[in-house]
C-alpha atoms as a PDB file:
ATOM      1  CA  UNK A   1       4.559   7.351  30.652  1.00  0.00           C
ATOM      2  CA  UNK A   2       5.420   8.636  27.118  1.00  0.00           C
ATOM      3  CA  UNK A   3       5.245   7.923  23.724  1.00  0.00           C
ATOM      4  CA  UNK A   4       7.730   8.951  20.888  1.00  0.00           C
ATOM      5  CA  UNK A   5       5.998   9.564  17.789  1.00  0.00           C
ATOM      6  CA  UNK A   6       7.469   8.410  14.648  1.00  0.00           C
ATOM      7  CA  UNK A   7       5.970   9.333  11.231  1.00  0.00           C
ATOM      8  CA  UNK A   8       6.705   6.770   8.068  1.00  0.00           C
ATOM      9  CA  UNK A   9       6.302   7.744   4.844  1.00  0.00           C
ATOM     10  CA  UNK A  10       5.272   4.716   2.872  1.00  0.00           C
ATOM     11  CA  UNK A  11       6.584   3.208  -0.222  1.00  0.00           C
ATOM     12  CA  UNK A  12       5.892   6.233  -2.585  1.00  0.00           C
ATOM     13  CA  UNK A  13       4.386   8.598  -0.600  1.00  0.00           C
ATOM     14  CA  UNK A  14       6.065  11.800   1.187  1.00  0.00           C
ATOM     15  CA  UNK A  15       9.623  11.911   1.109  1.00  0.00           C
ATOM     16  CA  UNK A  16      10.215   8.420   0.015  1.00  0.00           C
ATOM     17  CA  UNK A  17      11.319   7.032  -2.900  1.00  0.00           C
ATOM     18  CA  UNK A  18       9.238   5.635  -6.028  1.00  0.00           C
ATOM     19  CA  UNK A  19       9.369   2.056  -6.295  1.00  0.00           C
ATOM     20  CA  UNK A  20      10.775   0.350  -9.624  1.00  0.00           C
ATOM     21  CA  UNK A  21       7.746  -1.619  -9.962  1.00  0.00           C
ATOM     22  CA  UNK A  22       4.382  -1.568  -8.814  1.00  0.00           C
ATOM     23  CA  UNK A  23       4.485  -4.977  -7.264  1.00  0.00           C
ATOM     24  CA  UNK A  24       6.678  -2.969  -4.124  1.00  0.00           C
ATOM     25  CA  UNK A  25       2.993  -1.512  -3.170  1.00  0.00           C
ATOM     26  CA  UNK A  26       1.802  -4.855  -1.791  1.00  0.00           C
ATOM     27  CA  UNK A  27       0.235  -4.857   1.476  1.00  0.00           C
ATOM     28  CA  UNK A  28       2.953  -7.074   2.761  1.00  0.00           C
ATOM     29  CA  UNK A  29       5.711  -5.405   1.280  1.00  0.00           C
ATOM     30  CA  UNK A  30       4.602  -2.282   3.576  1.00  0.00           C
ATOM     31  CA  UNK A  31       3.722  -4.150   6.574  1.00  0.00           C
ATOM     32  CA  UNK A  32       7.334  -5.669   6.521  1.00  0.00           C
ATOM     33  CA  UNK A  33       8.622  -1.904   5.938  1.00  0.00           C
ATOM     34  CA  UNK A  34       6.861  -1.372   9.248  1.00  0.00           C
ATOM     35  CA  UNK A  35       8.514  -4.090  11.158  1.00  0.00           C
ATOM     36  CA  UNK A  36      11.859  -3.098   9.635  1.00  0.00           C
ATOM     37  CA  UNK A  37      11.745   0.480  11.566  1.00  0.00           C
ATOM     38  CA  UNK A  38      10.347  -1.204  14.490  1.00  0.00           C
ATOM     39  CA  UNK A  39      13.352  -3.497  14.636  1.00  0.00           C
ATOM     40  CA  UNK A  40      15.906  -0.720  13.591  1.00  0.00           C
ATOM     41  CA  UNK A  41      14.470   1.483  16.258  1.00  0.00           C
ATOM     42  CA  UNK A  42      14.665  -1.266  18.998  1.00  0.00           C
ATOM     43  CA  UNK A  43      11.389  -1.331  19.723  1.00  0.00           C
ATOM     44  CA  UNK A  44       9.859  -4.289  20.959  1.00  0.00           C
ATOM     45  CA  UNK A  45       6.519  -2.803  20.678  1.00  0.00           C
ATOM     46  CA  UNK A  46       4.544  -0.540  19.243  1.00  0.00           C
ATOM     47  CA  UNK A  47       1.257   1.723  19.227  1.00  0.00           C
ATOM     48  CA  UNK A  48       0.180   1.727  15.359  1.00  0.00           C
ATOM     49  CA  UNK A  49      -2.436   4.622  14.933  1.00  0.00           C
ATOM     50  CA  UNK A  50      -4.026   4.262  11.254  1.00  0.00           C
ATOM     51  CA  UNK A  51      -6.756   6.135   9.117  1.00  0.00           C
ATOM     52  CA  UNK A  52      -8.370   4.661   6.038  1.00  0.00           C
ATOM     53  CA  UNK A  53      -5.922   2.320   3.449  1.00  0.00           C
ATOM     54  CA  UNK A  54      -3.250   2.311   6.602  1.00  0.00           C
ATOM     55  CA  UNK A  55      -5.933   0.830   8.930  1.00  0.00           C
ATOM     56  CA  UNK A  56      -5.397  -2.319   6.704  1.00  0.00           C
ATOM     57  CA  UNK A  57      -1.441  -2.700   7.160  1.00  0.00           C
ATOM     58  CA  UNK A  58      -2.182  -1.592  11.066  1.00  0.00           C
ATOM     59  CA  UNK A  59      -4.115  -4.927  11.096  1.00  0.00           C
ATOM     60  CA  UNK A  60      -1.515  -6.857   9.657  1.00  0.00           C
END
């Protein structure tokens, strides 16, 4: 068995772009940016490893 890893930059962060308005920060903004590259991938499922504020959209 493997495992591809994938790294995301979230909303903001790393090589992505600034949102317009703060509001694009929300928790389920991000956890819907998630299941967007899940989807776009193909993946039906996923492992979704998390440290500190990501633990919360990992949850979601």
């Amino acid at each position: 068995m493997y495992r591809r890893l994938v790294l995301l930059d979230l909303r903001g962060t790393g090589r992505s772009a600034f949102p317009d308005s703060a509001a694009s920060y929300s928790c389920d903004r991000q956890v819907a940016d998630v299941e967007a590259l899940r989807d776009h991938l193909g993946l039906a499922r996923v492992d979704v490893p998390a440290h500190s504020a990501g633990a919360n959209l990992a949850m979601q």
